[in-house]
N, C-alpha and C. Protein backbone atom coordinates (compact mmCIF):
# COMPACT_ATOMS: atom_id res chain seq x y z
N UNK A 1 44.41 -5.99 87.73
CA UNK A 1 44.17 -6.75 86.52
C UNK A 1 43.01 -7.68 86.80
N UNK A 2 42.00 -7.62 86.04
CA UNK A 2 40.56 -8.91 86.13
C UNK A 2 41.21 -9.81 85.33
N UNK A 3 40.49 -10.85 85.91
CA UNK A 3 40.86 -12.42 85.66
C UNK A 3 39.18 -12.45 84.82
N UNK A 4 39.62 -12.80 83.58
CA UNK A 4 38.00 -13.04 82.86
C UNK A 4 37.46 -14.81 82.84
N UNK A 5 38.37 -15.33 83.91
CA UNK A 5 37.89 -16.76 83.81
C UNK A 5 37.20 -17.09 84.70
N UNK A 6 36.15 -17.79 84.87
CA UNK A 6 35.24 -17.56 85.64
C UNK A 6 35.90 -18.58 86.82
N UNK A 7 35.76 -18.30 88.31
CA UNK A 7 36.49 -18.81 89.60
C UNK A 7 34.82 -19.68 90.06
N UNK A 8 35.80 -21.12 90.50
CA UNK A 8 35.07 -22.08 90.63
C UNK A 8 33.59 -21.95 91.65
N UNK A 9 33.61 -20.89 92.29
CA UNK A 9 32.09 -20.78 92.96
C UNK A 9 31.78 -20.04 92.65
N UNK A 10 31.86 -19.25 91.11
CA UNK A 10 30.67 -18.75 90.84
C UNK A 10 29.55 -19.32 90.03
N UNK A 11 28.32 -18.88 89.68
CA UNK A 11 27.46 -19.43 89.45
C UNK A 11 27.59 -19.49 87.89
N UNK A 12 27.77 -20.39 87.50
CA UNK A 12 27.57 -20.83 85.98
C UNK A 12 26.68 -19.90 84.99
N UNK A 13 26.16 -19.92 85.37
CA UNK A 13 23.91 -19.12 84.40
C UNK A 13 24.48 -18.34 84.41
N UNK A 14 24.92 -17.45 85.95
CA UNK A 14 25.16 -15.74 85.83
C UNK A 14 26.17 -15.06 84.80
N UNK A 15 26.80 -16.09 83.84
CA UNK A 15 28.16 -15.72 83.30
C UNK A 15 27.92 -14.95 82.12
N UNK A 16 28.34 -14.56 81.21
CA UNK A 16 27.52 -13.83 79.56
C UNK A 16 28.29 -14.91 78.79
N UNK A 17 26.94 -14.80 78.01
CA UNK A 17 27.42 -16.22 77.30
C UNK A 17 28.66 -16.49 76.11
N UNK A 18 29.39 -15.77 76.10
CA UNK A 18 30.24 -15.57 75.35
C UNK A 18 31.44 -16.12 76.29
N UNK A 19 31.14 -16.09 77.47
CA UNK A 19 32.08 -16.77 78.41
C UNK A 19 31.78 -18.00 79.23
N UNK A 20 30.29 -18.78 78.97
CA UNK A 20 29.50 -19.92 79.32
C UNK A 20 30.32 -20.47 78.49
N UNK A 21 30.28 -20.07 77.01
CA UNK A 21 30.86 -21.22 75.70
C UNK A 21 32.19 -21.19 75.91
N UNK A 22 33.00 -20.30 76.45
CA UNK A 22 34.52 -20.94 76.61
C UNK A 22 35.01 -21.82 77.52
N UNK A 23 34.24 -21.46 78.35
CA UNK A 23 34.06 -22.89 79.77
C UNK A 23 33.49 -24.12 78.76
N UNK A 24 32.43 -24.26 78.68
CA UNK A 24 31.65 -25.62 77.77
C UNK A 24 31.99 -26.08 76.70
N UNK A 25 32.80 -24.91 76.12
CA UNK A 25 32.67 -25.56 75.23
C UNK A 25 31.85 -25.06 73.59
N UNK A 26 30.94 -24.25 74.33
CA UNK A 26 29.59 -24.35 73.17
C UNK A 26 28.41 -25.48 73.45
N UNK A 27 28.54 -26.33 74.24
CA UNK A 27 27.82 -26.96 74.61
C UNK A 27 26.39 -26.77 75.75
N UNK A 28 25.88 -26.74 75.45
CA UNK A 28 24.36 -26.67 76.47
C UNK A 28 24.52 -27.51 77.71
N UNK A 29 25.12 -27.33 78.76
CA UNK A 29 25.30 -27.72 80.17
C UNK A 29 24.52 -29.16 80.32
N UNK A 30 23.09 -28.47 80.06
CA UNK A 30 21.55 -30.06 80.56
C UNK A 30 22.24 -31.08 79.59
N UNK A 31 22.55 -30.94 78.30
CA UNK A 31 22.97 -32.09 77.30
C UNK A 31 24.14 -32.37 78.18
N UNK A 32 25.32 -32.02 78.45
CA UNK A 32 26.59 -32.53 78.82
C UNK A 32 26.04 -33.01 80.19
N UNK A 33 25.74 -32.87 80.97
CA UNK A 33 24.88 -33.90 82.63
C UNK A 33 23.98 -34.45 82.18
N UNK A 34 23.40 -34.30 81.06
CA UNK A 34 22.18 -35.37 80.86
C UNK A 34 22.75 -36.47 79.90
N UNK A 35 23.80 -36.40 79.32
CA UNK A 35 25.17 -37.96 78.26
C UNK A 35 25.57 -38.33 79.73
N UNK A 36 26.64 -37.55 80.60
CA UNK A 36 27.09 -37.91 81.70
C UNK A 36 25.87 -39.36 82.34
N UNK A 37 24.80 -38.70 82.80
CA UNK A 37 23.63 -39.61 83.55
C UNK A 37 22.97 -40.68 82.71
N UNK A 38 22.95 -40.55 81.12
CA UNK A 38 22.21 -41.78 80.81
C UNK A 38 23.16 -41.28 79.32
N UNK A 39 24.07 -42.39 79.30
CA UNK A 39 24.87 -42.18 78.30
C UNK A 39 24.37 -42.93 76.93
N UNK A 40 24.78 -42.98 75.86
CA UNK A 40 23.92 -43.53 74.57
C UNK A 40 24.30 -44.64 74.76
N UNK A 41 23.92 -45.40 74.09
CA UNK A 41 24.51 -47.06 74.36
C UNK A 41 25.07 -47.71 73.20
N UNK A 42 26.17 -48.39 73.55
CA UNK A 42 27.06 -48.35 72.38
C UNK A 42 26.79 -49.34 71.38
N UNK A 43 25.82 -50.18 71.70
CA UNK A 43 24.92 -50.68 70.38
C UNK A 43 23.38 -51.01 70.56
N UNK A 44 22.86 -51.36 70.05
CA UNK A 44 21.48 -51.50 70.17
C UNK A 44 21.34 -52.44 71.04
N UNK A 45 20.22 -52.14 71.91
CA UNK A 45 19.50 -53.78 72.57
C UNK A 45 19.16 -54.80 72.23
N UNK A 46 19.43 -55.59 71.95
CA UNK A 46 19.05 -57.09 71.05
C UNK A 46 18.16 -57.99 72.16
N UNK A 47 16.81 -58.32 71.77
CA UNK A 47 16.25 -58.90 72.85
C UNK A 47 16.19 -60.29 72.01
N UNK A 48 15.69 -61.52 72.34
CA UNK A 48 15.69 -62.52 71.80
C UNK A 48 14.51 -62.82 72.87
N UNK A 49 13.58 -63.64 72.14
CA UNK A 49 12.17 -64.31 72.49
C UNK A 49 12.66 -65.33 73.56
N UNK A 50 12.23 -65.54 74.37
CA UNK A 50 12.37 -66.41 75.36
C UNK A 50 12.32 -67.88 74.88
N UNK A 51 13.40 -69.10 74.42
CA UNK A 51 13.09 -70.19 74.01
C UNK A 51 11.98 -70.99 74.54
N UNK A 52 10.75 -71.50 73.48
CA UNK A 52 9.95 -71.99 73.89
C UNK A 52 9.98 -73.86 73.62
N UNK A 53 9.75 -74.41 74.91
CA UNK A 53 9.82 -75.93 74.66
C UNK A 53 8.77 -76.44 75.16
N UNK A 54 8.22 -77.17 74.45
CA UNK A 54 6.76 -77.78 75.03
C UNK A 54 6.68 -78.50 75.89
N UNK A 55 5.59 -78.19 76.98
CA UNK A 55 5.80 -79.08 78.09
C UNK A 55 5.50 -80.92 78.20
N UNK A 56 6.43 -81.08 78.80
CA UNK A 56 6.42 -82.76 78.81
C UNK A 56 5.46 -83.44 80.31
N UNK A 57 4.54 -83.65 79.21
CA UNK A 57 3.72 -84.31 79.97
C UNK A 57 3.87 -86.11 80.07
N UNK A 58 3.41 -86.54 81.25
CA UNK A 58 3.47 -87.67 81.10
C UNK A 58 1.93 -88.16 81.46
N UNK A 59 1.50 -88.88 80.51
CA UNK A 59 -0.20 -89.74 80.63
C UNK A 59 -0.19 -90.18 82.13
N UNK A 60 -1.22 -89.88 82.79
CA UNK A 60 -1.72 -90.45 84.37
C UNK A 60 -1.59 -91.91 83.66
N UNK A 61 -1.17 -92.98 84.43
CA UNK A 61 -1.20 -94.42 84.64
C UNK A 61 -2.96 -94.84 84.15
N UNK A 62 -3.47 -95.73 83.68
CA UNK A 62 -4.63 -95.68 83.38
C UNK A 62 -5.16 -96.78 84.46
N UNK A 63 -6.20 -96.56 85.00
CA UNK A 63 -6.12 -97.49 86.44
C UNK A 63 -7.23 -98.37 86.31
N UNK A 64 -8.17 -99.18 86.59
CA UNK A 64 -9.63 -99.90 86.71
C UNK A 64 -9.49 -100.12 88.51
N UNK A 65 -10.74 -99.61 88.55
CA UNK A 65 -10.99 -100.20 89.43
C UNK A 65 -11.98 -101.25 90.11
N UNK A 66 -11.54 -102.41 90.49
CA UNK A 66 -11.89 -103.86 90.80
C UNK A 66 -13.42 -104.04 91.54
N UNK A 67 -14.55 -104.52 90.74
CA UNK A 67 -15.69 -104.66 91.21
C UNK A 67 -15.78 -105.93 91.61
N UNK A 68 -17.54 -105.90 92.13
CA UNK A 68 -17.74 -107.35 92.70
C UNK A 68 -17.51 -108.14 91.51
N UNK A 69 -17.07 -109.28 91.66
CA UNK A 69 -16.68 -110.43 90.79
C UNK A 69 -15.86 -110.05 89.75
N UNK A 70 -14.94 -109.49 89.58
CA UNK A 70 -14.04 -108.80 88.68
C UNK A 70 -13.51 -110.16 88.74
N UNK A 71 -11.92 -110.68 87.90
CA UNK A 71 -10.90 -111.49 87.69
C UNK A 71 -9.69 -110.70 86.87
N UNK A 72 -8.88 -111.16 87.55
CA UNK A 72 -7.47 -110.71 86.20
C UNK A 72 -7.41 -111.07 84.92
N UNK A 73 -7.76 -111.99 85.12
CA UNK A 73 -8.20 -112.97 83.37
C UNK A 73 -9.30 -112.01 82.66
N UNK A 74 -9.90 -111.70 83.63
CA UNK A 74 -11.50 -110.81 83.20
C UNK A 74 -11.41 -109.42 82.80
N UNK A 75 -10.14 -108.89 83.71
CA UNK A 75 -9.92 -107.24 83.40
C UNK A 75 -8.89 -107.25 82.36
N UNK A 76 -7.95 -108.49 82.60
CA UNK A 76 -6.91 -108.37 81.24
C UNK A 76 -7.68 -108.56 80.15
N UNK A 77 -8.71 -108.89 79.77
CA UNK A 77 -9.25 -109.14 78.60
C UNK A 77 -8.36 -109.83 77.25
N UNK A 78 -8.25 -109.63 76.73
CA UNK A 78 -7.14 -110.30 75.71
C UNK A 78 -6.17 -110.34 75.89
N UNK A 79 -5.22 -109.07 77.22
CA UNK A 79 -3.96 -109.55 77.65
C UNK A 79 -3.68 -110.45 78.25
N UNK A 80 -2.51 -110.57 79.13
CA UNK A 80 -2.00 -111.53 79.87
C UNK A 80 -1.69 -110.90 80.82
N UNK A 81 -2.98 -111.64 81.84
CA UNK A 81 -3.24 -111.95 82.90
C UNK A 81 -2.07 -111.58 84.12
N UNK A 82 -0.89 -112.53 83.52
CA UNK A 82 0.09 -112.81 84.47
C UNK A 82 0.94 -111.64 84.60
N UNK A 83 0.94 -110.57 83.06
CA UNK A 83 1.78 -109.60 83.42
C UNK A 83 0.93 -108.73 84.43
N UNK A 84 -0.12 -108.65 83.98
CA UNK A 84 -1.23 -107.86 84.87
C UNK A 84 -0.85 -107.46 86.47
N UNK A 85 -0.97 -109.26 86.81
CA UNK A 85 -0.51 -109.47 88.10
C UNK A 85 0.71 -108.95 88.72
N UNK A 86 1.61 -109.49 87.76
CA UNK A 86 3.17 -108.71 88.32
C UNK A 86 3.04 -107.10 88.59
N UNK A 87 2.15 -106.45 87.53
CA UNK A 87 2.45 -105.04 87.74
C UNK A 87 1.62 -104.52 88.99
N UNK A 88 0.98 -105.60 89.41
CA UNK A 88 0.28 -104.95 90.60
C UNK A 88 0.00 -105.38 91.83
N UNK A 89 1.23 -106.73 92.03
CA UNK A 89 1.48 -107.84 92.75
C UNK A 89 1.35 -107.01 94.27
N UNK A 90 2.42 -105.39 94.51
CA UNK A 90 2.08 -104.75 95.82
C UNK A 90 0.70 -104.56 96.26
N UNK A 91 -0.22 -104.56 95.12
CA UNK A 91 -1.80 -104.29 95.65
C UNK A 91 -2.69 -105.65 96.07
N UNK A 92 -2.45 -106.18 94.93
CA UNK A 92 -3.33 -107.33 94.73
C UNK A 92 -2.66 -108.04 96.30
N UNK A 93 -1.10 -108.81 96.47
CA UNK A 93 -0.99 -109.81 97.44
C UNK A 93 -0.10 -110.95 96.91
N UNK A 94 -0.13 -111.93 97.73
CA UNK A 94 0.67 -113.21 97.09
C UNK A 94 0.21 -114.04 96.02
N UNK A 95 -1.87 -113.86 96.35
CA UNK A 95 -2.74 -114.72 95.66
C UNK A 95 -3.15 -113.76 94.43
N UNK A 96 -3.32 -114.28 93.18
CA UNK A 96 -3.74 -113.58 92.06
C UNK A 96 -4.72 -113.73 92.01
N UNK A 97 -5.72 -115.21 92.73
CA UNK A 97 -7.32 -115.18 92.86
C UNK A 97 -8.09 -114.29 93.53
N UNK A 98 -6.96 -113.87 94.37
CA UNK A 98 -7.94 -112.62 95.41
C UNK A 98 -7.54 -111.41 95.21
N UNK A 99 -8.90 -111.01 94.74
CA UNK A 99 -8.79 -109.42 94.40
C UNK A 99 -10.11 -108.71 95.00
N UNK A 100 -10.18 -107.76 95.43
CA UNK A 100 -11.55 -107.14 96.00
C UNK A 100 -12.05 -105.98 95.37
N UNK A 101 -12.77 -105.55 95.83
CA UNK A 101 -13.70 -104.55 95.61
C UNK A 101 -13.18 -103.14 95.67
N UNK A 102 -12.61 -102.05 94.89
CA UNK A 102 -12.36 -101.08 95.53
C UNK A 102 -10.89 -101.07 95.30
N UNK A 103 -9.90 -102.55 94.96
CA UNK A 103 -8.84 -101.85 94.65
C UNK A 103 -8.67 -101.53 93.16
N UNK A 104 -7.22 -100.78 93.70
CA UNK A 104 -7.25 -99.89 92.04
C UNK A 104 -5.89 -100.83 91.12
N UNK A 105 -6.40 -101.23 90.29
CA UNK A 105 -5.09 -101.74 89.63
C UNK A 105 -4.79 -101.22 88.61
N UNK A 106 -3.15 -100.84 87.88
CA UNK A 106 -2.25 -100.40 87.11
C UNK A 106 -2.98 -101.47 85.97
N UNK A 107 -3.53 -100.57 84.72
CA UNK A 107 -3.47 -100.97 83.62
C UNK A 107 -2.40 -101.75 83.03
């Protein structure tokens, strides 16, 4: 008695196709290993734009720097002097009269 089912090492292709489709199915082999390997995806890809936030800059400190005969009174111009000094008391020193040439003081 032949067995018309095809035994697991034989070669698939070699079969007549009337007996490929009872194995498969009816299905085309490359389609069924090629869903298997990259299957459909079960919803769409949704990409979203990368949130954009503007960069935070912060203004450089605005600086002068102290010429011959400069004064705090002289560079503050209409400000005050004294805050002047405080903000730059580490550069300037103990004395607010002495200031030189070359340093840089905090606006």
């Amino acid at each position: 008695m032949k067995n018309n089912q095809p035994q697991h090492n034989e070669d698939m292709q070699a079969l007549p196709e009337e007996q490929l489709d009872q194995v498969t199915g009816g299905t085309d082999l490359l389609s069924m290993f090629s869903a298997l390997i990259h299957p459909a995806p079960t919803h769409p890809a949704v990409t979203h734009p990368a949130p954009t936030h503007p960069a935070v800059t912060h203004p450089a400190p605005k600086t002068y720097t102290v010429k011959q005969g400069d004064t705090l009174s002289g560079i503050a111009g209409k400000g005050d002097w004294h805050q002047l000094y405080n903000k730059n008391k580490s550069v300037i020193g103990n004395n607010p009269d002495l200031i030189y040439p070359g340093q840089k003081i905090n606006l």
